[in-house]
C-alpha atoms as a PDB file:
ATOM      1  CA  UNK A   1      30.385  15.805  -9.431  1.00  0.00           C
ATOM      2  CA  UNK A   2      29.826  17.115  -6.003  1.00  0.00           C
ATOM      3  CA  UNK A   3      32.965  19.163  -4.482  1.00  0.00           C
ATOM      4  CA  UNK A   4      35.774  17.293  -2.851  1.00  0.00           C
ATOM      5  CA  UNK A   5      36.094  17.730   1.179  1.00  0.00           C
ATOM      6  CA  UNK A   6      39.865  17.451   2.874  1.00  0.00           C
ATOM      7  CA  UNK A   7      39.776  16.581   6.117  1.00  0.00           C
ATOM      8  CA  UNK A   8      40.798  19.385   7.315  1.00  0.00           C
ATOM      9  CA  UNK A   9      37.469  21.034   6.092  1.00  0.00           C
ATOM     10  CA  UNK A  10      34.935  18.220   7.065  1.00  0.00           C
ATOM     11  CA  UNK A  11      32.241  19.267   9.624  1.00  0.00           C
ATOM     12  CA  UNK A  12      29.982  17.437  11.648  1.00  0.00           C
ATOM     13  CA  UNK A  13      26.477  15.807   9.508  1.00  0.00           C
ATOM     14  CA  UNK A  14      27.685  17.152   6.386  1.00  0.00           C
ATOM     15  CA  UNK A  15      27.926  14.671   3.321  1.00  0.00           C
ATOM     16  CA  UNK A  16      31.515  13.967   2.363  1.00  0.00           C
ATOM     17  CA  UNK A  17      32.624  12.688  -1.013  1.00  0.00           C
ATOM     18  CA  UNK A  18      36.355  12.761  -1.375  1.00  0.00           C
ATOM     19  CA  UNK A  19      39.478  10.682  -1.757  1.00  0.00           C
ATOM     20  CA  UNK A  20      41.647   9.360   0.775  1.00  0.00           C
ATOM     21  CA  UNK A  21      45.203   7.364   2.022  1.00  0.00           C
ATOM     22  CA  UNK A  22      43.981   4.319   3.707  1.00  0.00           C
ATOM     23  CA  UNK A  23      46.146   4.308   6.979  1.00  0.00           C
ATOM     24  CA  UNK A  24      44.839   1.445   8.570  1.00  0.00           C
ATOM     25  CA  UNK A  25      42.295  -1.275   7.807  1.00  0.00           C
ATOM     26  CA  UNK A  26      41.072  -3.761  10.525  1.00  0.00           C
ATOM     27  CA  UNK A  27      38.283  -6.608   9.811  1.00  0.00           C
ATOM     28  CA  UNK A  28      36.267  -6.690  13.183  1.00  0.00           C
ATOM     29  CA  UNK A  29      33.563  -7.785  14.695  1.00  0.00           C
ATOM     30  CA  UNK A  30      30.495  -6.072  16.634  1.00  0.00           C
ATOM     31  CA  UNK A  31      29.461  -7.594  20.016  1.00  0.00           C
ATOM     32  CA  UNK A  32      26.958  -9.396  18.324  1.00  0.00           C
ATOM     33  CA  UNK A  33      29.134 -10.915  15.604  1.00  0.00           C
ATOM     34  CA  UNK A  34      28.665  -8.354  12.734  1.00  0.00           C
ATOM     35  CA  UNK A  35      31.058  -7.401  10.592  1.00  0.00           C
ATOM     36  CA  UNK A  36      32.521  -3.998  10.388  1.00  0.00           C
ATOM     37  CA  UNK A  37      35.689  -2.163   8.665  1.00  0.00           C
ATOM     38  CA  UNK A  38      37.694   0.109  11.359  1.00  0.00           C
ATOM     39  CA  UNK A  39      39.888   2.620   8.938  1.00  0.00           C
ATOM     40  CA  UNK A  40      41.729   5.462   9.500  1.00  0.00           C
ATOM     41  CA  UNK A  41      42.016   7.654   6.691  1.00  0.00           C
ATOM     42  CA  UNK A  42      44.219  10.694   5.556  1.00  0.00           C
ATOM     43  CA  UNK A  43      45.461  13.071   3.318  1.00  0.00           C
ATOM     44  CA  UNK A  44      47.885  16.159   2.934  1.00  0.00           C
ATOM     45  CA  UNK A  45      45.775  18.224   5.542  1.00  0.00           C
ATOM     46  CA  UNK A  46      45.224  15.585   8.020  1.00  0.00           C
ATOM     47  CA  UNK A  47      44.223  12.027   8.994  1.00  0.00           C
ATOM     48  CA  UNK A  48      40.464  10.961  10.441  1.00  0.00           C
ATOM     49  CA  UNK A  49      38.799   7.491  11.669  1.00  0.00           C
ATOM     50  CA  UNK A  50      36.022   5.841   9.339  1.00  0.00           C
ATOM     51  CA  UNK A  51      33.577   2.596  10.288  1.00  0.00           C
ATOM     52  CA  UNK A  52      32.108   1.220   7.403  1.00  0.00           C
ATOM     53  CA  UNK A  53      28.731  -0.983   8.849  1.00  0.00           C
ATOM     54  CA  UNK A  54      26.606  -2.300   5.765  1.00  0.00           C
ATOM     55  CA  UNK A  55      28.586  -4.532   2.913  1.00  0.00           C
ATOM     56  CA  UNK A  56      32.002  -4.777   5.307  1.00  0.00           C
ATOM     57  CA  UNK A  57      32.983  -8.307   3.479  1.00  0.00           C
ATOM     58  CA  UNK A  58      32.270  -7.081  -0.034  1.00  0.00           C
ATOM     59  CA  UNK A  59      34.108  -3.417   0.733  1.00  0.00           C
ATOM     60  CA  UNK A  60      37.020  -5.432   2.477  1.00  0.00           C
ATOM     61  CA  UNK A  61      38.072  -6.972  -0.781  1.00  0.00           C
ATOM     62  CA  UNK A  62      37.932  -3.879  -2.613  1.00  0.00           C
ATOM     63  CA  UNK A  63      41.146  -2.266  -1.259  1.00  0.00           C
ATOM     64  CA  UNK A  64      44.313  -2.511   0.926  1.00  0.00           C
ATOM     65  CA  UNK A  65      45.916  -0.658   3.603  1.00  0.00           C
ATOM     66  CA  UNK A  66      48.367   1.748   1.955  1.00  0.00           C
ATOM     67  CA  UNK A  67      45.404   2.405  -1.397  1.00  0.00           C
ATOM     68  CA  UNK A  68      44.074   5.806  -2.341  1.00  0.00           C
ATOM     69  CA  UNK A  69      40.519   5.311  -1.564  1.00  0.00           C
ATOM     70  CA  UNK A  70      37.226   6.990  -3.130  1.00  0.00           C
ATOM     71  CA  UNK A  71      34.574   7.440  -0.360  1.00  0.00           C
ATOM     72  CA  UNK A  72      31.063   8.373  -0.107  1.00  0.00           C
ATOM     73  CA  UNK A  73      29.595   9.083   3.311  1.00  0.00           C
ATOM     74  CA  UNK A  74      28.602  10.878   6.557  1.00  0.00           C
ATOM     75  CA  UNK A  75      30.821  12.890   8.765  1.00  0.00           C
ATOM     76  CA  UNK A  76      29.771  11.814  12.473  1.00  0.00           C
ATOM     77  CA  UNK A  77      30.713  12.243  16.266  1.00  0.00           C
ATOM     78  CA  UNK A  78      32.003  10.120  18.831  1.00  0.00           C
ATOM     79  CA  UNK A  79      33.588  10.382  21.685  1.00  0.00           C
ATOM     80  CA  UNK A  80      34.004  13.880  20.672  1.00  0.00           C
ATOM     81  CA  UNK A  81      35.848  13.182  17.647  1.00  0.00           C
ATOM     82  CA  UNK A  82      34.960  13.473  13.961  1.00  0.00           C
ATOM     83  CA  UNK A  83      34.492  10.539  11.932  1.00  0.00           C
ATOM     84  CA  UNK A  84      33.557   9.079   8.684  1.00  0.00           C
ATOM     85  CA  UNK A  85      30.490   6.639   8.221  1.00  0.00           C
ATOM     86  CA  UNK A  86      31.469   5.537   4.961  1.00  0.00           C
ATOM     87  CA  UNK A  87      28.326   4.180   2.451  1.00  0.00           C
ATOM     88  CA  UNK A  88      30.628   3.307  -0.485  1.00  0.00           C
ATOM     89  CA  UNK A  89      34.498   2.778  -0.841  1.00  0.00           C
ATOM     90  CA  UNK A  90      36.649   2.032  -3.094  1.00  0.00           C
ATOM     91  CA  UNK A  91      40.221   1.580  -4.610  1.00  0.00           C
ATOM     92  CA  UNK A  92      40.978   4.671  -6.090  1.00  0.00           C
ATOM     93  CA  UNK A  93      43.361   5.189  -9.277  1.00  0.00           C
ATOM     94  CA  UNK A  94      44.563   8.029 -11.951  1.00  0.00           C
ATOM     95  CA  UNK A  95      43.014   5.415 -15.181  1.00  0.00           C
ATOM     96  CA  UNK A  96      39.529   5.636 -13.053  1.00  0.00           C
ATOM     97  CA  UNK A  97      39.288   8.685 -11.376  1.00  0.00           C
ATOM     98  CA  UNK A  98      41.391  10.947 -12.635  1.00  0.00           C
ATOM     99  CA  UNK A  99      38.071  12.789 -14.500  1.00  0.00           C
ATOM    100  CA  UNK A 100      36.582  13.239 -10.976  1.00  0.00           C
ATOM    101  CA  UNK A 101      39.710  15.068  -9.879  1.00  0.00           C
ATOM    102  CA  UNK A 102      41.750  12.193  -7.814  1.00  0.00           C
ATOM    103  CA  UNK A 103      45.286  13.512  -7.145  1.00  0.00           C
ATOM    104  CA  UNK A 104      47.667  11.318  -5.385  1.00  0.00           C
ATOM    105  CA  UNK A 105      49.464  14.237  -4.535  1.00  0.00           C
ATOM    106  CA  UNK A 106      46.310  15.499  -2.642  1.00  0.00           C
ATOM    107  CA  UNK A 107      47.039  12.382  -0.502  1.00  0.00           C
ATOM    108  CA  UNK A 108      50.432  12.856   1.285  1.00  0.00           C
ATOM    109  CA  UNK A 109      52.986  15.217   1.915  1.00  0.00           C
ATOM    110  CA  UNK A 110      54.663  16.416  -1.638  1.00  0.00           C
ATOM    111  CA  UNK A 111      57.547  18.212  -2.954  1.00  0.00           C
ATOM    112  CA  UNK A 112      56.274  21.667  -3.533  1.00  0.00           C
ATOM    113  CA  UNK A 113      58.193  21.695  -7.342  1.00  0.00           C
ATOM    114  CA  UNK A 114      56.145  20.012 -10.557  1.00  0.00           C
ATOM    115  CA  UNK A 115      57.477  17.144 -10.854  1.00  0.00           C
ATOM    116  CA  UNK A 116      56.961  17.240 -14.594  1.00  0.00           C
ATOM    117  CA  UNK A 117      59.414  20.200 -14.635  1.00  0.00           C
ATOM    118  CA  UNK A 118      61.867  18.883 -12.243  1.00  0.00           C
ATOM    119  CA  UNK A 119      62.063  15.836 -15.231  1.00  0.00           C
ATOM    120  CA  UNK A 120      62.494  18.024 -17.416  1.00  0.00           C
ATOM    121  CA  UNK A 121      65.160  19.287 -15.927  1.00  0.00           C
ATOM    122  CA  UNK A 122      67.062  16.693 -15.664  1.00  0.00           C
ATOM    123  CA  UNK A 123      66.604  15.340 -18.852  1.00  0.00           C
ATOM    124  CA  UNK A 124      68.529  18.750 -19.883  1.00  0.00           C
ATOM    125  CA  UNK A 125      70.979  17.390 -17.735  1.00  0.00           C
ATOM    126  CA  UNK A 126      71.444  14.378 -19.068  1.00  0.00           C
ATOM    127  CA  UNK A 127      71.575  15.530 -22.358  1.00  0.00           C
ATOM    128  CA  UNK A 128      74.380  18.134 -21.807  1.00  0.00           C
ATOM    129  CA  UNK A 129      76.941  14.848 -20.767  1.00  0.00           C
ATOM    130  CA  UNK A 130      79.268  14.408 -23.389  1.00  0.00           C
ATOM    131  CA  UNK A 131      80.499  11.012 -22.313  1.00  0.00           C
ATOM    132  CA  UNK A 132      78.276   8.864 -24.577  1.00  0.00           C
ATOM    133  CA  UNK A 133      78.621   5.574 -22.359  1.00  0.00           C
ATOM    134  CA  UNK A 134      77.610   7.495 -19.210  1.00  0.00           C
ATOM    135  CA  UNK A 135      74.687   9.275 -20.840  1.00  0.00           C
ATOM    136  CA  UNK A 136      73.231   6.157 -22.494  1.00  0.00           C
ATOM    137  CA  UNK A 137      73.734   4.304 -18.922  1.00  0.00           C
ATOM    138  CA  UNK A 138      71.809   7.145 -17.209  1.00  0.00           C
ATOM    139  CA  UNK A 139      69.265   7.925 -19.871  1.00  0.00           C
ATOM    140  CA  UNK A 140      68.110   4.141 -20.188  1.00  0.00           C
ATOM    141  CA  UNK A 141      67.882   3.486 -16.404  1.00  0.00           C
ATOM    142  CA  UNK A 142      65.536   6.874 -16.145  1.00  0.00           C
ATOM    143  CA  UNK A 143      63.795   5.992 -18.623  1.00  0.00           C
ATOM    144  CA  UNK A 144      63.145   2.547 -17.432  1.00  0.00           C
ATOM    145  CA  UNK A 145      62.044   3.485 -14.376  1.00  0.00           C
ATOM    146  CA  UNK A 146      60.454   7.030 -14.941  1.00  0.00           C
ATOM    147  CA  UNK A 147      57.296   6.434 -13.221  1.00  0.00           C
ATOM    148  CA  UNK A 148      58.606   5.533  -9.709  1.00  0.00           C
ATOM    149  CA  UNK A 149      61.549   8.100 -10.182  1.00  0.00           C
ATOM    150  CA  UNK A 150      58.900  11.125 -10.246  1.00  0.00           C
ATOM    151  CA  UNK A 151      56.942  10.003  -7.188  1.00  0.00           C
ATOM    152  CA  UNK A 152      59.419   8.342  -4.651  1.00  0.00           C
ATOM    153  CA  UNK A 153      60.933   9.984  -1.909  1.00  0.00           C
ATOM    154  CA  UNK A 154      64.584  10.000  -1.398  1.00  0.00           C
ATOM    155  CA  UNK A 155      64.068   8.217   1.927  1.00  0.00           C
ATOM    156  CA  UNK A 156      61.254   7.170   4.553  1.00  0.00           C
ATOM    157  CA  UNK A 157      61.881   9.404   7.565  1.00  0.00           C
ATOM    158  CA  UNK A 158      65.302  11.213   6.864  1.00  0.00           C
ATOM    159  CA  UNK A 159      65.236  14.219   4.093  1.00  0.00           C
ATOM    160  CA  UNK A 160      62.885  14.835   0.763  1.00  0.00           C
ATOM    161  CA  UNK A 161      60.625  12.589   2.568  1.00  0.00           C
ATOM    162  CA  UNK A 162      57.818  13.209   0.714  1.00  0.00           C
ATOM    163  CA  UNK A 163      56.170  12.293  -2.466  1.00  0.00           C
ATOM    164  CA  UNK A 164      58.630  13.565  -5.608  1.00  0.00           C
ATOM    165  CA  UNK A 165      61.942  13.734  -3.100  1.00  0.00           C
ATOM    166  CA  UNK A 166      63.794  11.948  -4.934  1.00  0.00           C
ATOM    167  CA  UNK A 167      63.706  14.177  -7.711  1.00  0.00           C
ATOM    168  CA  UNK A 168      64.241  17.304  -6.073  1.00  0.00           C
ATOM    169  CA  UNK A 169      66.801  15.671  -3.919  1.00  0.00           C
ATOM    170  CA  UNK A 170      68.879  14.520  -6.913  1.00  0.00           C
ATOM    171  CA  UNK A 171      68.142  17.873  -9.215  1.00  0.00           C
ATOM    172  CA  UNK A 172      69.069  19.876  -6.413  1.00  0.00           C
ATOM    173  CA  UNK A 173      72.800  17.768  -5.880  1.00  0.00           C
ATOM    174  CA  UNK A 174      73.231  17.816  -9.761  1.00  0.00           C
ATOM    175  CA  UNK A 175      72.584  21.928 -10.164  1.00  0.00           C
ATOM    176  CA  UNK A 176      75.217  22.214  -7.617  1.00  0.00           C
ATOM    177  CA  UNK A 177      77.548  19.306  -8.794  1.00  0.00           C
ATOM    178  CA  UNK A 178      77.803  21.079 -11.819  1.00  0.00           C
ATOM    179  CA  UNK A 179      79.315  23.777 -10.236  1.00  0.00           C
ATOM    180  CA  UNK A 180      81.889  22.296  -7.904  1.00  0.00           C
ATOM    181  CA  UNK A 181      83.305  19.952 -10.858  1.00  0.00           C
ATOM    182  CA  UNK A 182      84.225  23.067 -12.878  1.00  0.00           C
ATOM    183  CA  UNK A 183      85.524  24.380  -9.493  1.00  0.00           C
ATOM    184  CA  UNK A 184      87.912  21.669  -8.220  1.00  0.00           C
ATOM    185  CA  UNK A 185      88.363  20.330 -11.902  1.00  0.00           C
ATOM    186  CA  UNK A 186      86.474  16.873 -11.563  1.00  0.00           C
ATOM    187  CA  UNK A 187      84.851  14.954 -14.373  1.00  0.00           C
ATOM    188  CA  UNK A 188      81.153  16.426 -14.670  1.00  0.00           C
ATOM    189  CA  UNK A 189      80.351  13.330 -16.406  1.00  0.00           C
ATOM    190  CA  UNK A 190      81.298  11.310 -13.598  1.00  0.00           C
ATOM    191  CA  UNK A 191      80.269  13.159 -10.857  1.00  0.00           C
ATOM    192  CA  UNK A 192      76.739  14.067 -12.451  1.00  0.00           C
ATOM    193  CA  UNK A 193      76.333   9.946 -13.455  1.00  0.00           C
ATOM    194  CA  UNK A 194      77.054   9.576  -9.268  1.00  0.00           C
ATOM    195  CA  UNK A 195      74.869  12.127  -8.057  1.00  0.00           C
ATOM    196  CA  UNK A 196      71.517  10.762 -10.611  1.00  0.00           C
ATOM    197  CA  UNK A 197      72.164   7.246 -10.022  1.00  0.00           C
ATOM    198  CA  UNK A 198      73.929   7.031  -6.065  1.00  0.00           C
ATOM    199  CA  UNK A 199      69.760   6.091  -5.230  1.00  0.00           C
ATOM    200  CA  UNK A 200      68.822   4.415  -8.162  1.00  0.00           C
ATOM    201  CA  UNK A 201      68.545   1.489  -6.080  1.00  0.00           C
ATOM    202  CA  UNK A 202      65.494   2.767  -4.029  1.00  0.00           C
ATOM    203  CA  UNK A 203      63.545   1.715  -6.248  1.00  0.00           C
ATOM    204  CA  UNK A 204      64.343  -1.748  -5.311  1.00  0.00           C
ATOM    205  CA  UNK A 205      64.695  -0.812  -1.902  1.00  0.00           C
ATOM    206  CA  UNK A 206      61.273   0.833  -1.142  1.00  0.00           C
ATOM    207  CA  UNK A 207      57.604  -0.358  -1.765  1.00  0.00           C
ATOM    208  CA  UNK A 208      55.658   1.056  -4.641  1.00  0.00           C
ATOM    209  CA  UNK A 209      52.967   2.523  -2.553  1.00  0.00           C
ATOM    210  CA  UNK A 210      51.547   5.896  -1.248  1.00  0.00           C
ATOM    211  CA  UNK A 211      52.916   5.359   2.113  1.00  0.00           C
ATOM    212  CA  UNK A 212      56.412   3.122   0.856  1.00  0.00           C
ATOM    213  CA  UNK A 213      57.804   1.010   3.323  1.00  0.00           C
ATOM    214  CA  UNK A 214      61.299  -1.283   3.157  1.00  0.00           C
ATOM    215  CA  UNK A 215      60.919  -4.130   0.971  1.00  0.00           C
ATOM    216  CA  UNK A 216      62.527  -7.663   1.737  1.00  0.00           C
ATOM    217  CA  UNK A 217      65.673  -6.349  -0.882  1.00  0.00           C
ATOM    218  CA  UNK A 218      65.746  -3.106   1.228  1.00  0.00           C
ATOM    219  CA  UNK A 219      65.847  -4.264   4.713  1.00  0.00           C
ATOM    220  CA  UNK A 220      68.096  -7.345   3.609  1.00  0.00           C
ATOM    221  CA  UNK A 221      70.564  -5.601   0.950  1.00  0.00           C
ATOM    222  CA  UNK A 222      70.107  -1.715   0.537  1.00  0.00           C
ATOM    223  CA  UNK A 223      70.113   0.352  -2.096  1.00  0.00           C
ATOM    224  CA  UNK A 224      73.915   0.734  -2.057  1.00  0.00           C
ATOM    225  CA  UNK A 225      73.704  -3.085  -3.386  1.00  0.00           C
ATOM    226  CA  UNK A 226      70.973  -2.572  -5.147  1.00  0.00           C
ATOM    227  CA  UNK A 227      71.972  -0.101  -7.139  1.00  0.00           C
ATOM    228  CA  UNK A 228      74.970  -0.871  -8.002  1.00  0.00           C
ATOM    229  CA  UNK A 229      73.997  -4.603  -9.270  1.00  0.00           C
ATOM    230  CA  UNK A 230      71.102  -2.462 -11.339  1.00  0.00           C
ATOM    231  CA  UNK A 231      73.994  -0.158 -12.739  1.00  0.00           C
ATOM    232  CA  UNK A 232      76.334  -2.982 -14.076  1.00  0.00           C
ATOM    233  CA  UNK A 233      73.245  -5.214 -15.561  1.00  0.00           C
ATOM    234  CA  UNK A 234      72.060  -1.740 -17.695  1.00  0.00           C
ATOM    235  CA  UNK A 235      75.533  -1.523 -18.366  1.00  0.00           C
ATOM    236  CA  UNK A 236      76.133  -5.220 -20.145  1.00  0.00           C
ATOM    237  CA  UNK A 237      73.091  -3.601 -22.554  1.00  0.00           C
ATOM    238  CA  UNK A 238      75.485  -0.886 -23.922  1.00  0.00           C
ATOM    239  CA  UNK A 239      77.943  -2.297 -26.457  1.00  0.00           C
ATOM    240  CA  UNK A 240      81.424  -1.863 -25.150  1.00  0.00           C
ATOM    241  CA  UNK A 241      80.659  -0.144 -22.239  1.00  0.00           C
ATOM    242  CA  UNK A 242      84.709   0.620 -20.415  1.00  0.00           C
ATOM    243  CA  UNK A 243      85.130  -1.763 -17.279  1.00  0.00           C
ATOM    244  CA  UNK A 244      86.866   0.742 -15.791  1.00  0.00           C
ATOM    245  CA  UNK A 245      84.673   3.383 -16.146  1.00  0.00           C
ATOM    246  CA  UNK A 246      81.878   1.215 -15.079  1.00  0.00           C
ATOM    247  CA  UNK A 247      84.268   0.281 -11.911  1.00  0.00           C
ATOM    248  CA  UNK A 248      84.946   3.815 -11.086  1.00  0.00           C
ATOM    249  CA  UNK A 249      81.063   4.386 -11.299  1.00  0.00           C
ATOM    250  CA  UNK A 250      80.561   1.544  -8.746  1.00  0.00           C
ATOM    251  CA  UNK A 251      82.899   2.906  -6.487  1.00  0.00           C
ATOM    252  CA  UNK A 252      80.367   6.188  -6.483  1.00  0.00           C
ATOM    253  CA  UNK A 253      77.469   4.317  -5.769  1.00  0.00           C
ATOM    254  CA  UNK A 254      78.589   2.267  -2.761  1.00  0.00           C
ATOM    255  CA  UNK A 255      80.572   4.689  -0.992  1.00  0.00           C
ATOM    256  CA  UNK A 256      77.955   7.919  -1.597  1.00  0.00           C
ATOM    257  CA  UNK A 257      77.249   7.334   2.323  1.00  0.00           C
ATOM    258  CA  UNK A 258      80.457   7.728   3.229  1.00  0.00           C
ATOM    259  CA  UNK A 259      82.570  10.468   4.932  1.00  0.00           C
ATOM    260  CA  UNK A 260      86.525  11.202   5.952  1.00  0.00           C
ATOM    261  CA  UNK A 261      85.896   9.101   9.293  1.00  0.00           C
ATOM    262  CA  UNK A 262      83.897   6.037   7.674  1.00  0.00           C
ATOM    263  CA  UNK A 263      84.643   2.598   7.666  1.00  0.00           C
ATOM    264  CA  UNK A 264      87.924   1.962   4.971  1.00  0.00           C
ATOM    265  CA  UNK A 265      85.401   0.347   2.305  1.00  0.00           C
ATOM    266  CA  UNK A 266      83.189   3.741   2.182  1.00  0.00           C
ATOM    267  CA  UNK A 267      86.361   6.007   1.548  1.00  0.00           C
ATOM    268  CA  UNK A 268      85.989   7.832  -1.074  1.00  0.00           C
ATOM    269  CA  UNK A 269      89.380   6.979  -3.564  1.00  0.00           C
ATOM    270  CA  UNK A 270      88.422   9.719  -6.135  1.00  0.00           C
ATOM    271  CA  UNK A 271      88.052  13.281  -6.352  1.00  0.00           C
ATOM    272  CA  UNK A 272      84.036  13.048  -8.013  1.00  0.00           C
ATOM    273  CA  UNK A 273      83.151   9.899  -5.235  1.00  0.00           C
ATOM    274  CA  UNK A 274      84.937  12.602  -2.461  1.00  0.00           C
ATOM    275  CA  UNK A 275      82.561  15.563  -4.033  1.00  0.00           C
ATOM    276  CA  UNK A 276      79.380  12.704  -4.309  1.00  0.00           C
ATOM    277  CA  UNK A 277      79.578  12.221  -0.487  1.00  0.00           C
ATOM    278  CA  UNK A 278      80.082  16.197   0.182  1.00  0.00           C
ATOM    279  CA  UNK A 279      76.998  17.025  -1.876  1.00  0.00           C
ATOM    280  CA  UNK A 280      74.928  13.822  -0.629  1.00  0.00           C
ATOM    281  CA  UNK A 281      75.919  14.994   2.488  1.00  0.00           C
ATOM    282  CA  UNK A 282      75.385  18.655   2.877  1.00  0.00           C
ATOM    283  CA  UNK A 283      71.578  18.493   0.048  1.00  0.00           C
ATOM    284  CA  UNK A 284      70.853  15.781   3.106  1.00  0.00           C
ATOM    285  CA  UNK A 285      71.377  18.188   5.661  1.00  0.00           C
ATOM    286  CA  UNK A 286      70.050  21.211   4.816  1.00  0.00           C
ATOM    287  CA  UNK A 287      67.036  19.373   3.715  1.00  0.00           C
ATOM    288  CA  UNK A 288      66.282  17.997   7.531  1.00  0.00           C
ATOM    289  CA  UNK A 289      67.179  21.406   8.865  1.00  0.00           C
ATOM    290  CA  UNK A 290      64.277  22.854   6.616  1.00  0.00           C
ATOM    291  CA  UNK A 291      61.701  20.416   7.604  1.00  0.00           C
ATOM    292  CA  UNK A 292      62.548  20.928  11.408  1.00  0.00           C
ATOM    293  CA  UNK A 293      61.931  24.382  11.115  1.00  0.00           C
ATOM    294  CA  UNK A 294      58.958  23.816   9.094  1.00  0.00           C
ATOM    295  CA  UNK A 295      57.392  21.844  11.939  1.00  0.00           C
ATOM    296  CA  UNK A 296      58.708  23.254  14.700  1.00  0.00           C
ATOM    297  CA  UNK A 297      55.954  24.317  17.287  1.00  0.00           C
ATOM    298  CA  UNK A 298      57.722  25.938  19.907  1.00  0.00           C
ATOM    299  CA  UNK A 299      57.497  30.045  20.553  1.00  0.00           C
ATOM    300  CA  UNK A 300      59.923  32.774  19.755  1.00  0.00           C
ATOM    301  CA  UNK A 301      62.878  32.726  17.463  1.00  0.00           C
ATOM    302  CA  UNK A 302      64.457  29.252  18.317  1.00  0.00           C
ATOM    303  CA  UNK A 303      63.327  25.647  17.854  1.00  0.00           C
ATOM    304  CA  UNK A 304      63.324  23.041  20.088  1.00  0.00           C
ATOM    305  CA  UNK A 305      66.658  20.928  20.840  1.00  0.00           C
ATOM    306  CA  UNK A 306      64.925  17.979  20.542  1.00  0.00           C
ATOM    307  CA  UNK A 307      65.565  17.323  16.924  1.00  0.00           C
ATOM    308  CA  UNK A 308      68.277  15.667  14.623  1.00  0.00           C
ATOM    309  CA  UNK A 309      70.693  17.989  15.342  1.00  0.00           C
ATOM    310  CA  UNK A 310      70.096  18.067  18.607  1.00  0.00           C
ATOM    311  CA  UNK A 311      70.646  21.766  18.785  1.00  0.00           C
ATOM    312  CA  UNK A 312      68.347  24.729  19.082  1.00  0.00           C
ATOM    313  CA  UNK A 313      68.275  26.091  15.527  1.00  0.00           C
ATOM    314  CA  UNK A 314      67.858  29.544  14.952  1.00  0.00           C
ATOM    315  CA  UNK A 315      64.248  30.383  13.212  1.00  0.00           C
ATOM    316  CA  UNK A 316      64.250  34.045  12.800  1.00  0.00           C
ATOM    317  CA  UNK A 317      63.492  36.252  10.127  1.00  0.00           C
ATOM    318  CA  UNK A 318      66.487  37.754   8.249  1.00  0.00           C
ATOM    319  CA  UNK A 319      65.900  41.242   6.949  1.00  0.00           C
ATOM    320  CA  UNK A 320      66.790  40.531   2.959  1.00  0.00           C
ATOM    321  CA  UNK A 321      68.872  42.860   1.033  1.00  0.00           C
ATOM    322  CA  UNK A 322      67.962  45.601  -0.616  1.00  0.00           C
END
């Protein structure tokens, strides 16, 4: 197996065998009527055009825009820019290439925790509640849905916006909910069953896909919705599940967006909903105000204003404590 090439490490006339993100895929033709592939392809060090010239038909229907791609091929130069003259390609997946070391999180930004360990953290979680209904509600829709729950993000463009954000987003609001329900006397059980379920409905709401876009549901409902109708079907599956704790649980999920000045229907009307929004809130926040920082480009000890908070935020080393 010859060695894998990022993109960031691919030089000019050098074979490259590696796997990518398909970005973009255009059919076109030549000026004399041949068929080519146009692609741009990425991964977590950068992005880079590719042509494929021989076999375009017969590659075409191989993959989509949005697959992990194997390639074999040819770095070249045009226009003073590197690019990939691709002899073979190919949908790439864990079943098929996992033994010629294909990571999808090779392919896109990702959460810098294991996601096996952030599971298994909140598995401990879970397994700590004490209110049976709640924990069999939570355990079965984690279960059921396991697979997308370790690789989502907890949103497109806003925070944890990277491969595995959801789980980090939600372990990180449930290490601290912990805490503040002991604090201001709320029901753990509650709050915790708010904080691992208040975005259960992404997975409706977002594409399965390395790059996941807004489905129809998503753009049309929300995950608000979403969620919520998952949350009461999983609960008709639980013998005698409590209306009214299943009520007070859908009163979590659709108002988690909510805040003191929102709309009357988002107002939080209990204590764990008021801490759920608090918590969504502030994990949220800090989370964007780490990734500006992160990608801030300007000199000195301040970022740009030109950012979500539309403030100049203050990147300066601290001295830590002794």
């Amino acid at each position: 197996v010859k060695k894998l090439v990022p993109i960031s490490k691919l030089i000019t006339d050098a074979d490259v065998q590696g796997f990518y993100l398909c970005k973009e895929k255009h059919l076109r033709k030549t000026r004399t009527g041949e068929l080519y592939l146009d692609l741009t392809l990425a991964d977590a060090t950068g992005e880079i055009g590719a042509k494929v010239w021989d076999q375009a038909q017969e590659f075409n229907e191989k993959f989509e825009q949005g697959d992990a791609v194997a390639v074999r091929g040819r770095v070249d130069t045009f226009q003073d820019r590197n690019q990939i003259i691709v002899g073979r390609i190919n949908k790439a997946t864990e079943a098929k290439y996992a033994r010629y070391g294909f990571k999808p999180e090779a392919l896109v930004p990702t959460s810098p925790y294991d996601p096996v360990r952030m599971w298994a953290s909140l598995v401990t979680i879970i397994q700590k509640m004490e209110n049976q209904f709640l924990k069999r509600l939570v355990s079965h829709l984690y279960r059921k849905h396991k697979n997308r729950l370790m690789s989502m993000p907890a949103s497109i463009s806003m925070h944890y916006r990277y491969r595995s954000g959801y789980l980090e987003h939600v372990l990180s609001m449930a290490k601290l909910g912990v805490t503040l329900a002991k604090h201001y006397s709320a029901d753990v059980d509650m709050l915790l069953s708010g904080i691992l379920l208040h975005g259960i409905g992404k997975v409706q709401e977002l594409t399965d896909a390395f790059m996941p876009e807004y489905s129809d549901e998503g753009n049309f409902i929300g995950h608000s919705v979403l969620g919520r109708d998952m949350v009461r079907a999983a609960a008709t599956e639980i013998k005698d599940f409590p209306n009214d704790l299943l009520l007070e649980l859908e009163h979590l999920i659709m108002c988690h967006e909510g805040g003191f000045d929102s709309r009357y229907r988002n107002r939080a009307r209990t204590k764990e909903a008021l801490l759920l929004q608090a918590l969504d809130n502030l994990d949220t926040k800090v989370s964007v105000f780490n990734r500006i920082l992160a990608e801030d480009s300007e000199d000195g000890g301040w970022t740009s204003r030109r950012n979500y908070f539309g403030a100049a935020l203050y990147k300066g080393d601290r001295p830590e404590a002794e």
